[in-house]
N, C-alpha and C. Protein backbone atom coordinates (compact mmCIF):
# COMPACT_ATOMS: atom_id res chain seq x y z
N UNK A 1 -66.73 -31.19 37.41
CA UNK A 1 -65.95 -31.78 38.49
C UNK A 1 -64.99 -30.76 39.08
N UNK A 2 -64.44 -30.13 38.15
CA UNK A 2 -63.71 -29.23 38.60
C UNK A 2 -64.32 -27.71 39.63
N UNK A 3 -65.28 -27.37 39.35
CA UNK A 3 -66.25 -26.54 40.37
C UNK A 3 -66.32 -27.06 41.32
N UNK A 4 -66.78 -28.50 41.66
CA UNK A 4 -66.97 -29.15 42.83
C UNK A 4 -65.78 -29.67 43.33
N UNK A 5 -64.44 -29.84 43.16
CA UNK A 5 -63.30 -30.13 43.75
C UNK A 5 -62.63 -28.66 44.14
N UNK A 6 -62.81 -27.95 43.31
CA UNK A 6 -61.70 -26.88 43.48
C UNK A 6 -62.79 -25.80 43.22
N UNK A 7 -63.81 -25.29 43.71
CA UNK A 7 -64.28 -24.35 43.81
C UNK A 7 -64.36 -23.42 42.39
N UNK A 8 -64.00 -23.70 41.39
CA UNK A 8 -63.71 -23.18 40.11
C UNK A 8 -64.43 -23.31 38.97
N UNK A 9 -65.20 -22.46 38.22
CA UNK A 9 -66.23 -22.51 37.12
C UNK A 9 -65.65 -23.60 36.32
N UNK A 10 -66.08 -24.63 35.53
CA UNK A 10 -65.75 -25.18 34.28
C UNK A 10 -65.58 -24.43 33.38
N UNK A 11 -64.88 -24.60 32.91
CA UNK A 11 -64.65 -24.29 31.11
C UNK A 11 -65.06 -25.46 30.20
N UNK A 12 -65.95 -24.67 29.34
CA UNK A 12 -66.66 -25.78 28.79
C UNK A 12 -65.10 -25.60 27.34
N UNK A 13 -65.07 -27.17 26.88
CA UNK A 13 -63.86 -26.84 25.46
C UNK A 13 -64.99 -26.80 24.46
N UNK A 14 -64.03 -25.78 23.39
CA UNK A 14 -64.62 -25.65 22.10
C UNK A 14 -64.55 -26.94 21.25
N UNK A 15 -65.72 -27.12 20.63
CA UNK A 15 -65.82 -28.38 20.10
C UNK A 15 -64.67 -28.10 19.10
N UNK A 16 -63.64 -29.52 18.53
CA UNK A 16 -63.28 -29.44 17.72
C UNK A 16 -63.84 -29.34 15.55
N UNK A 17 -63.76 -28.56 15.26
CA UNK A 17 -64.50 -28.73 14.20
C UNK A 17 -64.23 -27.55 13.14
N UNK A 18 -64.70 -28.33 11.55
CA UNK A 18 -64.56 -27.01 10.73
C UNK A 18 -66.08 -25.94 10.90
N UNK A 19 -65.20 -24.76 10.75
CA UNK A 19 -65.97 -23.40 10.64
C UNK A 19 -66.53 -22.65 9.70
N UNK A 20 -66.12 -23.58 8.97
CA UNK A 20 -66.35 -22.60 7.44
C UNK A 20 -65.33 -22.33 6.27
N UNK A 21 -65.21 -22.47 5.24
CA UNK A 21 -64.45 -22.18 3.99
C UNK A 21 -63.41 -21.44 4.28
N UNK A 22 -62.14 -21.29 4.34
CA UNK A 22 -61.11 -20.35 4.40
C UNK A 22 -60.07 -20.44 3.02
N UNK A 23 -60.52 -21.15 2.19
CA UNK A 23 -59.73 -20.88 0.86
C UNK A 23 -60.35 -22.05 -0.10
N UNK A 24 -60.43 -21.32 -1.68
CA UNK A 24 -59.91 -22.82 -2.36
C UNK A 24 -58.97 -21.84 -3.34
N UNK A 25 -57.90 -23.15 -3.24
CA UNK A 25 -56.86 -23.10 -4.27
C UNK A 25 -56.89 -23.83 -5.28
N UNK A 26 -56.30 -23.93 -6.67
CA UNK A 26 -56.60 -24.46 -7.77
C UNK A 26 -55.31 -24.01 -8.98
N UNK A 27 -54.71 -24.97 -9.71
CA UNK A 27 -53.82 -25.13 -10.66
C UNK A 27 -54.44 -23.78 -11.72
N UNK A 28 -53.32 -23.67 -12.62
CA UNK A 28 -53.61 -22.63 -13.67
C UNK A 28 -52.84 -22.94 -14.23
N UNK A 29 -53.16 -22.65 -15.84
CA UNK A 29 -52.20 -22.59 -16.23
C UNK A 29 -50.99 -21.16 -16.80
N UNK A 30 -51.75 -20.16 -16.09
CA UNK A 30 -51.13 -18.84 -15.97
C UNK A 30 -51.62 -18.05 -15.06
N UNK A 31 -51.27 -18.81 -13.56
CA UNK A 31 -52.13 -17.53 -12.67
C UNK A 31 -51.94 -15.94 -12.69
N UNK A 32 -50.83 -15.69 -12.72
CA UNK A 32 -51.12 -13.89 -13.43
C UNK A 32 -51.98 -13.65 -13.94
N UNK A 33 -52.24 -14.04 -15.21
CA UNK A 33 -52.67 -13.53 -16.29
C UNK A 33 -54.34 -14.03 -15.61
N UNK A 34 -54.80 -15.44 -15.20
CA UNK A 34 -55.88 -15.63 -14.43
C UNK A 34 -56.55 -14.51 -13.77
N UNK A 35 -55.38 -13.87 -12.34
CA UNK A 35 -55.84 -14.01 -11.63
C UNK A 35 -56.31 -12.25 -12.31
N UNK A 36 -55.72 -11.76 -13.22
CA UNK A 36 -56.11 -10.73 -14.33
C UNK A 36 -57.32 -10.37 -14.61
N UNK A 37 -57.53 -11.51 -15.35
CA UNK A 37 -58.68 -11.36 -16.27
C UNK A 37 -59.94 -11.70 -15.51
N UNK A 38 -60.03 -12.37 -13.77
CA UNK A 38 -61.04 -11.84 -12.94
C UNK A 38 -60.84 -10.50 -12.71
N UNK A 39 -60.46 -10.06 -12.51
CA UNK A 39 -59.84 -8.50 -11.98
C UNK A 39 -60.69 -7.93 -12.79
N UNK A 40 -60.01 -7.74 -14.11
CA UNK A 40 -60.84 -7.15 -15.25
C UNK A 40 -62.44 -7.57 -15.58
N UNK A 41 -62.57 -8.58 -15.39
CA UNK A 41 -63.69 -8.94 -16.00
C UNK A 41 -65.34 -9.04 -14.61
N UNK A 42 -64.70 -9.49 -13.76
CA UNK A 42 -65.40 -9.53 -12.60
C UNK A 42 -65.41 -8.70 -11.44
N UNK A 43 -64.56 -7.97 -11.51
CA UNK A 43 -64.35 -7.14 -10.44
C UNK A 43 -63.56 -7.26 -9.11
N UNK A 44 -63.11 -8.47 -9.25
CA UNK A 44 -62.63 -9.06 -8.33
C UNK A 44 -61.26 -8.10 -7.47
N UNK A 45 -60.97 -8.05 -6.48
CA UNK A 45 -59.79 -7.29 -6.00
C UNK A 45 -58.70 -8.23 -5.41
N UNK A 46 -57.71 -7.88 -7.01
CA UNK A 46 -56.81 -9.19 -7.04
C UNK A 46 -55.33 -8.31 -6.05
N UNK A 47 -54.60 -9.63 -5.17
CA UNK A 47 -53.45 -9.12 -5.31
C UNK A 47 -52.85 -10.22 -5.51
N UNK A 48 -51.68 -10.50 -5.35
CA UNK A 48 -50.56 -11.18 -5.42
C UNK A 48 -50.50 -12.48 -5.56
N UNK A 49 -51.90 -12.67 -4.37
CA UNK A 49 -52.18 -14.65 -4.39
C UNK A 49 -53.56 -14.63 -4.76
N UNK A 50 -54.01 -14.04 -5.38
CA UNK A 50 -55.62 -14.01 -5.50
C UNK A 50 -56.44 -13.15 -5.06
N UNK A 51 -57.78 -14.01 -4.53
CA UNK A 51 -58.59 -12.65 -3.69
C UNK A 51 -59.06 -12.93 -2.82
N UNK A 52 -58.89 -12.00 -1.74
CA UNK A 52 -59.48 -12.20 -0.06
C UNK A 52 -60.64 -11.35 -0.12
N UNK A 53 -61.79 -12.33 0.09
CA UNK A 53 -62.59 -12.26 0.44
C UNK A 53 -63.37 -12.38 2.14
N UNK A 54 -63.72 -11.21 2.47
CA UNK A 54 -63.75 -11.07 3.91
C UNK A 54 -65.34 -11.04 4.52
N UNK A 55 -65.30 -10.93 5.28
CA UNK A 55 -66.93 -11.80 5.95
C UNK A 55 -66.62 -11.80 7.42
N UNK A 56 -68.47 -12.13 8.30
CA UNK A 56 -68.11 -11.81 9.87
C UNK A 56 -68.54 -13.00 10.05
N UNK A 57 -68.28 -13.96 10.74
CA UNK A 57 -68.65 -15.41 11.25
C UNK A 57 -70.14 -15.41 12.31
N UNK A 58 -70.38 -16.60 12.63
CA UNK A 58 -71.88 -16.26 13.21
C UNK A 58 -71.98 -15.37 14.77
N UNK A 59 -70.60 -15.44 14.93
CA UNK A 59 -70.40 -14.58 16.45
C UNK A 59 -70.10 -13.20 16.15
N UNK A 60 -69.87 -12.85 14.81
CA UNK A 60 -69.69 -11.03 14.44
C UNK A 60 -68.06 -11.16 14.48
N UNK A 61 -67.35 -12.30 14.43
CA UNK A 61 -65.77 -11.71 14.26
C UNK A 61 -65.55 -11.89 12.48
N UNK A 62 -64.34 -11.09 12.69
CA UNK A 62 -63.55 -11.01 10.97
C UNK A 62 -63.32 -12.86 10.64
N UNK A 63 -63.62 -12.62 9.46
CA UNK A 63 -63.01 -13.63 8.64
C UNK A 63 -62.41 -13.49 7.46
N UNK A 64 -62.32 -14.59 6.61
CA UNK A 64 -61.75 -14.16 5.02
C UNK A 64 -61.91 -15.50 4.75
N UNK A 65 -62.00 -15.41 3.74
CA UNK A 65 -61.68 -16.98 2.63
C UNK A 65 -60.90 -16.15 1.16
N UNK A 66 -60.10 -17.27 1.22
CA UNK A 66 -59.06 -17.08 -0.14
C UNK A 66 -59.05 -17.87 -1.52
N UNK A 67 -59.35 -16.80 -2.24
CA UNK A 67 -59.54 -17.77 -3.58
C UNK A 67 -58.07 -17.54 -4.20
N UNK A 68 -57.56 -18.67 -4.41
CA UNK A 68 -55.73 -18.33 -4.91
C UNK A 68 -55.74 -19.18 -6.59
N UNK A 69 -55.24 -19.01 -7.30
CA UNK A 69 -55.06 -19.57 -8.24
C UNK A 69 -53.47 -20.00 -8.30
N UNK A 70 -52.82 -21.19 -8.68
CA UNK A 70 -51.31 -21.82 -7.95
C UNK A 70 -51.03 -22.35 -9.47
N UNK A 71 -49.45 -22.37 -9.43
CA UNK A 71 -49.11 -22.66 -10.81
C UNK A 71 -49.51 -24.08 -11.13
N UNK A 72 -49.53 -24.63 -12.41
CA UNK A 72 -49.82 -26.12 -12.77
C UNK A 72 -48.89 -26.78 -12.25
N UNK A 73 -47.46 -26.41 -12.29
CA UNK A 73 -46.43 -27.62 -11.73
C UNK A 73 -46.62 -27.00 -9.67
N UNK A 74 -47.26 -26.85 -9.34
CA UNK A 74 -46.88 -26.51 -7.82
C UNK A 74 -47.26 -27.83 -7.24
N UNK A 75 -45.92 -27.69 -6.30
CA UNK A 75 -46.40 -28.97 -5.28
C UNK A 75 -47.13 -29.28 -4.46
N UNK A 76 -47.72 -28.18 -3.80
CA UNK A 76 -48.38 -27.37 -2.32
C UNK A 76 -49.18 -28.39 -2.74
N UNK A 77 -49.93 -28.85 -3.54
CA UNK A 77 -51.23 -30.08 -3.04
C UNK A 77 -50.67 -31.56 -3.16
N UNK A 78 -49.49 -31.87 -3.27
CA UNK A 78 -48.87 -33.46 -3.10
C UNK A 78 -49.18 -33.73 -1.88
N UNK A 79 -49.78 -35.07 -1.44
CA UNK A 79 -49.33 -35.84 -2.85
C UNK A 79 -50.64 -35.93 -3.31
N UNK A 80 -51.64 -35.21 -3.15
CA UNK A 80 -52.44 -35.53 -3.86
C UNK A 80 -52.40 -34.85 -5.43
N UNK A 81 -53.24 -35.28 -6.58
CA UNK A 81 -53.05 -35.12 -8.04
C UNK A 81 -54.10 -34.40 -8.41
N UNK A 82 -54.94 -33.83 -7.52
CA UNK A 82 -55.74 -33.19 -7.55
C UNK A 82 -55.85 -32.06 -8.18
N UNK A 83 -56.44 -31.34 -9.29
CA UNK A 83 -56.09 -29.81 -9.20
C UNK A 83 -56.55 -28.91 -8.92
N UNK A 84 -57.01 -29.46 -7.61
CA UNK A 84 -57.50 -27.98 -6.65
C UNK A 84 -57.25 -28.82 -4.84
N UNK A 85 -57.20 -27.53 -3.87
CA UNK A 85 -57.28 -28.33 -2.40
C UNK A 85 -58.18 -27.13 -2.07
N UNK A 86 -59.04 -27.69 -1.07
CA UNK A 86 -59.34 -26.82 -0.27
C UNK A 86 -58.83 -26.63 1.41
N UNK A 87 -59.47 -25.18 1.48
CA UNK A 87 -58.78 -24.71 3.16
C UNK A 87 -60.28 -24.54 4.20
N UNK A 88 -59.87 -25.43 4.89
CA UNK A 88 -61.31 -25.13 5.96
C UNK A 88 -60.61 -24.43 7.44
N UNK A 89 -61.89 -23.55 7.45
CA UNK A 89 -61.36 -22.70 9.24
C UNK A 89 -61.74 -23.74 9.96
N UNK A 90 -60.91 -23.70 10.88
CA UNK A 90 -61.38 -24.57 12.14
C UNK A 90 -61.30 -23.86 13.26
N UNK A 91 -61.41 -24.61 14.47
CA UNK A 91 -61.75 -24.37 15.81
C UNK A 91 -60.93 -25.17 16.75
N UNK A 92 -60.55 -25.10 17.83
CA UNK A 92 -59.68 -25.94 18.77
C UNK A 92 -58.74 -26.87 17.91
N UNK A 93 -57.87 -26.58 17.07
CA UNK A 93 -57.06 -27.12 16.16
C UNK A 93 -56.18 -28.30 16.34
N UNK A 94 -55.77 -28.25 17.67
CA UNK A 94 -54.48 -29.69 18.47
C UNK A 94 -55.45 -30.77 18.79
N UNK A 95 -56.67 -30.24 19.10
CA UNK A 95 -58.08 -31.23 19.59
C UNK A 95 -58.48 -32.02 18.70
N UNK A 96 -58.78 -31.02 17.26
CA UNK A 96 -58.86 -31.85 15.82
C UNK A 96 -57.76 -33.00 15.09
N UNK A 97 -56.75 -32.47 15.33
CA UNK A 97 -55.76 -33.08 14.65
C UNK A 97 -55.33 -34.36 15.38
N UNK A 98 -55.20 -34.26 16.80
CA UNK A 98 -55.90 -35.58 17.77
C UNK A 98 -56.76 -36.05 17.12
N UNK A 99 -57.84 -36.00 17.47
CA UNK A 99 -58.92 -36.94 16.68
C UNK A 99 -58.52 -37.57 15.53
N UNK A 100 -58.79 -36.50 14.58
CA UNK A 100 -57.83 -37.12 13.40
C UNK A 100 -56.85 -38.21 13.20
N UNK A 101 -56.21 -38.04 13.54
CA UNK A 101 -54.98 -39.01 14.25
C UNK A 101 -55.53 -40.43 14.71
N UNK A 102 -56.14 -40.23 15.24
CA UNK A 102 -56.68 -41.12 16.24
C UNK A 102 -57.52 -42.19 15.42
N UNK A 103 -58.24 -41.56 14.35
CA UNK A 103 -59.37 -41.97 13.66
C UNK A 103 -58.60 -42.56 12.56
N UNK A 104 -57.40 -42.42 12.54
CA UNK A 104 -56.73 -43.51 11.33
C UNK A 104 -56.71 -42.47 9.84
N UNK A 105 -57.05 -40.90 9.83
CA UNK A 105 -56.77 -40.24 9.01
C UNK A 105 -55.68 -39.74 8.67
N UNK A 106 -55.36 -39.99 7.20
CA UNK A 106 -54.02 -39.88 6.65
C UNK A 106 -53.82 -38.09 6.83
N UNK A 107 -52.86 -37.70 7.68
CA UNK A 107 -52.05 -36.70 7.86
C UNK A 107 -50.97 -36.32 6.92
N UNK A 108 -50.49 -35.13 6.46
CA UNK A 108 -49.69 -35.06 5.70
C UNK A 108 -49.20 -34.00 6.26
N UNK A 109 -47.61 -34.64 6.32
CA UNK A 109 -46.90 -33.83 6.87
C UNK A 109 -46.78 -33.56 8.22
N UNK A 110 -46.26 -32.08 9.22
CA UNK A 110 -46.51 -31.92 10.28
C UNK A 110 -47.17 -30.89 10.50
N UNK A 111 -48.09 -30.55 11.11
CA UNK A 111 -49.05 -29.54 11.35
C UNK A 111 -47.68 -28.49 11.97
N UNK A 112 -47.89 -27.10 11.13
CA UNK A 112 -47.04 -26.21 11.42
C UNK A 112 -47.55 -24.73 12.10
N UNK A 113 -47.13 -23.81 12.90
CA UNK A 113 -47.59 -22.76 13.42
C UNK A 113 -47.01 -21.27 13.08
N UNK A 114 -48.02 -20.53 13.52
CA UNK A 114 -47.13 -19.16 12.16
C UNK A 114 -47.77 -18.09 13.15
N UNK A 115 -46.98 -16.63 13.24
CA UNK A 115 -48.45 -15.75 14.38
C UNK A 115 -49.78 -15.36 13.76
N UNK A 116 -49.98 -16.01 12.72
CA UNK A 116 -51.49 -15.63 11.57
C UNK A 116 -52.18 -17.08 11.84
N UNK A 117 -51.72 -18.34 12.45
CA UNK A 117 -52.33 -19.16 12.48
C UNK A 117 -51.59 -20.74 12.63
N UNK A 118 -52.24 -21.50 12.59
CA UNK A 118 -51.81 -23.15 12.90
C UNK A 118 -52.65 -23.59 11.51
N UNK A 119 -51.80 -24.49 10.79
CA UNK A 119 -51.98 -25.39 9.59
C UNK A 119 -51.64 -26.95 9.98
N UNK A 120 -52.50 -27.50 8.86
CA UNK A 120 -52.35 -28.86 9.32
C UNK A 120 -52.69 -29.58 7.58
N UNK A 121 -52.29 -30.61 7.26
CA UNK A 121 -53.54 -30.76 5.87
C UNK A 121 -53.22 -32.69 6.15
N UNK A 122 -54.67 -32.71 5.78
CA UNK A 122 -55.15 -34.63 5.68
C UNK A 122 -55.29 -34.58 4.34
N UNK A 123 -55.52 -36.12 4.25
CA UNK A 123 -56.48 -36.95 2.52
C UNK A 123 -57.49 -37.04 2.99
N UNK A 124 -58.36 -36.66 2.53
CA UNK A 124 -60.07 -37.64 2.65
C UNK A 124 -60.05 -39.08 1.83
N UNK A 125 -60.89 -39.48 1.42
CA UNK A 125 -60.94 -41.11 1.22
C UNK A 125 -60.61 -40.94 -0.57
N UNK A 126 -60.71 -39.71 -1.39
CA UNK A 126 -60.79 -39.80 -2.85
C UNK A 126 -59.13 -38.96 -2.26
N UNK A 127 -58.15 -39.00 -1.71
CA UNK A 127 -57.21 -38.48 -2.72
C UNK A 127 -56.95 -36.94 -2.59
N UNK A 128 -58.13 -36.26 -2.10
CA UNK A 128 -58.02 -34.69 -1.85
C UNK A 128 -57.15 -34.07 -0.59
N UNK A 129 -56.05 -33.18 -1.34
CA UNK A 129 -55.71 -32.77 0.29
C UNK A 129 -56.69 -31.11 1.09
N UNK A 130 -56.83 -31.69 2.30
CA UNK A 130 -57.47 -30.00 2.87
C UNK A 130 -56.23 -30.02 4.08
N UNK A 131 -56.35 -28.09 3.58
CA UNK A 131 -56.41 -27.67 4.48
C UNK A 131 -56.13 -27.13 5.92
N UNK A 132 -56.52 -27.95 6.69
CA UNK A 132 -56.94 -27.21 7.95
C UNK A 132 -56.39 -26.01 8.72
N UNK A 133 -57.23 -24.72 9.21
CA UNK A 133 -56.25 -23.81 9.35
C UNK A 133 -57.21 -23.34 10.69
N UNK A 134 -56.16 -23.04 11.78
CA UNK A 134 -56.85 -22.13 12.77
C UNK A 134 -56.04 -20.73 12.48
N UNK A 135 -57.29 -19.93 12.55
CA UNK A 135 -56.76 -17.91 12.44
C UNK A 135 -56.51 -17.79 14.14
N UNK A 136 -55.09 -17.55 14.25
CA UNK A 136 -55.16 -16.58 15.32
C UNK A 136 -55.31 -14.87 15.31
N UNK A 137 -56.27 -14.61 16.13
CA UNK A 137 -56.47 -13.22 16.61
C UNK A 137 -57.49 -13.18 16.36
């Protein structure tokens, strides 16, 4: 409509949606020493929060997914009791979280913004919190 009113190409929008794995996190009961003895034993290249693992998405850009290991008492996954959350990449992120919203999905919290990205995290129907993260750049 917009071509034909105003002379101007459409922009088609990016569907809202997840992209792919961008972390799982999970309780320990000594992530140091955890995130260690992958290091040592697997090869893994640990730093500080775990390990970034990096990868090109189906269009050839950078990615990463994060495997973090989080202390047993951490709150970061309340309220769920879960002991692990996962992080999914997404795509058009304010579009999703609309929907979301919309669809009667429990939101937690307020979706917050950072210059590395936009976070958001829901419940699914068991109790789990994700997630949701758009990468900027």
């Amino acid at each position: 409509m917009k071509a034909v009113y105003f002379g101007e190409a459409a922009q088609a929008q990016t569907e809202a949606k997840v992209t792919g794995v961008g972390g799982f996190f999970f309780k320990s009961e000594d992530p140091k020493a955890l995130r260690e003895w992958y290091k040592q034993h697997l090869g893994m290249d640990i730093n500080d929060y775990g390990c970034t693992f990096t990868w090109k998405d189906d269009n050839g850009n950078d990615a990463a997914t994060q495997w973090s290991p989080f202390g047993e008492d951490t709150k970061y996954f309340e309220p769920s009791q879960k002991q692990f959350m996962q992080n999914f990449r997404v795509q058009n992120f304010d579009a999703l979280i609309t929907r979301l919203k919309a669809a009667g999905v429990t939101l937690v919290g307020e979706p917050e913004s950072y210059d590395y990205g936009k976070f958001g995290w829901i419940l699914d129907p068991e109790g789990n919190k994700i997630e949701l993260w758009e990468a900027i750049g």
